[in-house]
C-alpha atoms as a PDB file:
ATOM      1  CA  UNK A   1     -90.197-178.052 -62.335  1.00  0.00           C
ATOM      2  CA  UNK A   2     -88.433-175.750 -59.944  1.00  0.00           C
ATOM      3  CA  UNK A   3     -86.245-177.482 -57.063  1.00  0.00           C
ATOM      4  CA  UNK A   4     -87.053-176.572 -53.476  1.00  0.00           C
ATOM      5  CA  UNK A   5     -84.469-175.449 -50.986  1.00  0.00           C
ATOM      6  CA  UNK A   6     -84.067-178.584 -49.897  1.00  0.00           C
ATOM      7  CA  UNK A   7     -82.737-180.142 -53.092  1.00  0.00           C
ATOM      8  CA  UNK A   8     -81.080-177.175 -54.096  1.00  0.00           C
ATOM      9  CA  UNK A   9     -79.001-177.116 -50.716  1.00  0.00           C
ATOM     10  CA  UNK A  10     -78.130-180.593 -51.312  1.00  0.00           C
ATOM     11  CA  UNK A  11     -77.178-180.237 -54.674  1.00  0.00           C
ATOM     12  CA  UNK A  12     -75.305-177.371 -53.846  1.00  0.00           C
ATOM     13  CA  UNK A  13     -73.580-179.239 -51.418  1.00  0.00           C
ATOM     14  CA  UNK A  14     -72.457-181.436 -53.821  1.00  0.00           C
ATOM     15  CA  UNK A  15     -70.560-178.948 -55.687  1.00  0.00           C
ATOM     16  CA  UNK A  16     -73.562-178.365 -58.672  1.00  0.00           C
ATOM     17  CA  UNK A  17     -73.408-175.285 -60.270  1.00  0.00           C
ATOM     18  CA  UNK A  18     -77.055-175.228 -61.341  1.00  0.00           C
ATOM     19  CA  UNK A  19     -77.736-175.632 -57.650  1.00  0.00           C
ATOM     20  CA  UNK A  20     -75.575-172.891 -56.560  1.00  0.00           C
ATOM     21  CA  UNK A  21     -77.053-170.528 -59.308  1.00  0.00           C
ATOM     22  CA  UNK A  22     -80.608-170.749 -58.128  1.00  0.00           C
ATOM     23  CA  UNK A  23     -79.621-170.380 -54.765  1.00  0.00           C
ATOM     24  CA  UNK A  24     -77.603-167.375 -55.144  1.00  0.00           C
ATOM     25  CA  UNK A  25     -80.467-165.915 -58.183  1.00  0.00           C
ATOM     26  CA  UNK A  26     -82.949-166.227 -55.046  1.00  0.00           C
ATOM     27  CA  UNK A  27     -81.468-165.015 -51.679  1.00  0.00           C
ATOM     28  CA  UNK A  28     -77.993-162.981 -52.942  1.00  0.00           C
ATOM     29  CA  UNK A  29     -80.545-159.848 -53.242  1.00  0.00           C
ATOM     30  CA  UNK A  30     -82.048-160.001 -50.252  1.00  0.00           C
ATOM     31  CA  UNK A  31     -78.711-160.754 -48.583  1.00  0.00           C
ATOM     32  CA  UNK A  32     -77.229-157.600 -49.818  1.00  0.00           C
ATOM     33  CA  UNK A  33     -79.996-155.381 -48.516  1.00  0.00           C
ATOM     34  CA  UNK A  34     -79.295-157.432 -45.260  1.00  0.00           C
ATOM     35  CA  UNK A  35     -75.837-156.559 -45.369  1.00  0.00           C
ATOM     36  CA  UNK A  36     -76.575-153.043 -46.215  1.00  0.00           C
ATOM     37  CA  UNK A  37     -78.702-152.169 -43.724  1.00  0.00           C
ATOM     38  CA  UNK A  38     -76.324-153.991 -40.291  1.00  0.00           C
ATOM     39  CA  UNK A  39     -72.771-153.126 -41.212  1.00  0.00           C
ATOM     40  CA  UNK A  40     -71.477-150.378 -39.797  1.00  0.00           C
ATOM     41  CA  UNK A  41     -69.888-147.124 -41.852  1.00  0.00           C
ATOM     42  CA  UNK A  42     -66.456-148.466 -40.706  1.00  0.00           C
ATOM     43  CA  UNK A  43     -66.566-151.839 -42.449  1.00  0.00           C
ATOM     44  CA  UNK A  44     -68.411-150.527 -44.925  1.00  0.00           C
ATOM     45  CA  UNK A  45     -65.605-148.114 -46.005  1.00  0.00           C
ATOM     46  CA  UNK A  46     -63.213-151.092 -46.315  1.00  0.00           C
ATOM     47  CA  UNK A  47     -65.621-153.767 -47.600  1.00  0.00           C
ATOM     48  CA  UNK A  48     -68.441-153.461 -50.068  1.00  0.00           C
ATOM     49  CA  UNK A  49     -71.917-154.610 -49.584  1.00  0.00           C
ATOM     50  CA  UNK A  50     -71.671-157.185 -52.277  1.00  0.00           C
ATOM     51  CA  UNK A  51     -67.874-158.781 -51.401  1.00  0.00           C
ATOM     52  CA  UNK A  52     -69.378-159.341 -47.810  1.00  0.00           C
ATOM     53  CA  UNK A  53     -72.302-160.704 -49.411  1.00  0.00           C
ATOM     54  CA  UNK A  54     -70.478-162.820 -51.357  1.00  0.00           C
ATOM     55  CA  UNK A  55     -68.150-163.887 -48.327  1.00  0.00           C
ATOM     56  CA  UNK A  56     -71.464-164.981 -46.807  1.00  0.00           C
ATOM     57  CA  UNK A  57     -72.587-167.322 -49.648  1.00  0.00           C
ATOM     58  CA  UNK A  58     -69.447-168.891 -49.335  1.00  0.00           C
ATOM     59  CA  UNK A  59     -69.534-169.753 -46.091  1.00  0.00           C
ATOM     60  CA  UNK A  60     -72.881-171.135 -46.406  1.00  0.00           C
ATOM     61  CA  UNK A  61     -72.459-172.794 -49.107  1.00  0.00           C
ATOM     62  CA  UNK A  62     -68.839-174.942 -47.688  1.00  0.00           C
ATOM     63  CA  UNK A  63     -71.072-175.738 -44.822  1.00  0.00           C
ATOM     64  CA  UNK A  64     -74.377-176.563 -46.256  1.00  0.00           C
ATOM     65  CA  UNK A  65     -73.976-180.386 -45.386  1.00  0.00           C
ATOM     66  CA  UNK A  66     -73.961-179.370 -41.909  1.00  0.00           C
ATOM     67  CA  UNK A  67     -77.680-177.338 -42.083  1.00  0.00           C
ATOM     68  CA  UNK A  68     -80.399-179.746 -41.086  1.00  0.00           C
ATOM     69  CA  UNK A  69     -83.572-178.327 -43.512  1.00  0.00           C
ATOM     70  CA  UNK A  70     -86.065-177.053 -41.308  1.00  0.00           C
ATOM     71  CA  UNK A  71     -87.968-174.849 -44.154  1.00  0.00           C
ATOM     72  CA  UNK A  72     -87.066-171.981 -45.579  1.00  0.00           C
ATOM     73  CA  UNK A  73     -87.673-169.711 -43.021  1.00  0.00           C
ATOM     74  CA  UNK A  74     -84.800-171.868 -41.191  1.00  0.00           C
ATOM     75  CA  UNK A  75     -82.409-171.285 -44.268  1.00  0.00           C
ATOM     76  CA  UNK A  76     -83.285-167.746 -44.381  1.00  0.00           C
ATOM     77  CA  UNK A  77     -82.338-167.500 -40.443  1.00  0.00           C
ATOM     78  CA  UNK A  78     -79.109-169.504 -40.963  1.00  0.00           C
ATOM     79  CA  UNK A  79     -78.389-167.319 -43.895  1.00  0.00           C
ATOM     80  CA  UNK A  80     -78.590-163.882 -42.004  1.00  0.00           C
ATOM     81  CA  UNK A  81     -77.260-165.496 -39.111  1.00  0.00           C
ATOM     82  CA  UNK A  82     -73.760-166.235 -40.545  1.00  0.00           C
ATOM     83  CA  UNK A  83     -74.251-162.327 -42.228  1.00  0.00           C
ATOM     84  CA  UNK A  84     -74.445-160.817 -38.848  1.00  0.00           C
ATOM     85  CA  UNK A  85     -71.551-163.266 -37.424  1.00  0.00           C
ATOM     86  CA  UNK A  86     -69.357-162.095 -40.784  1.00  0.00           C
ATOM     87  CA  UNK A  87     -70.443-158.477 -40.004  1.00  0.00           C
ATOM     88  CA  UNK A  88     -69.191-158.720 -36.332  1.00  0.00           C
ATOM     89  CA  UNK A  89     -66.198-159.649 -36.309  1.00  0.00           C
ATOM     90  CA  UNK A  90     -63.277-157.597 -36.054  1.00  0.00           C
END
């Protein structure tokens, strides 16, 4: 049976691997297009798509007690959320 986001954030949470996995398996593409598409040419040439990417997931992922689960629309609004913060700064 395959875990909803709820679970999986908790899990994740809590440090499990398998957790992280699916998590990453289902948003890390989308997250990369994401991050494709908003940064700029200037961080770009410093920073690839998929190290800011994966800056993002870890972010989320240290501070996924801290999301209350409103659906996955909600994750997937967190989740861009922190790429754009990520994105902006200097």
């Amino acid at each position: 049976m395959r875990d909803d986001l709820e679970t999986l954030l908790r899990r994740a949470s809590q440090h499990d691997e398998s957790a992280v996995a699916v998590l990453l398996q289902q948003h890390l593409p989308a997250l990369r297009a994401f991050v494709r598409l908003k940064a700029g040419p200037m961080l770009l040439a410093k920073e690839s798509c998929s190290d800011l990417a994966q800056s993002v997931c870890r972010d989320v992922l240290e501070n996924a007690d801290r999301f209350r689960f409103g659906g996955d629309a909600e994750f997937r609004k967190w989740l861009f959320t922190t790429a754009m913060r990520k994105i902006r700064l200097p």
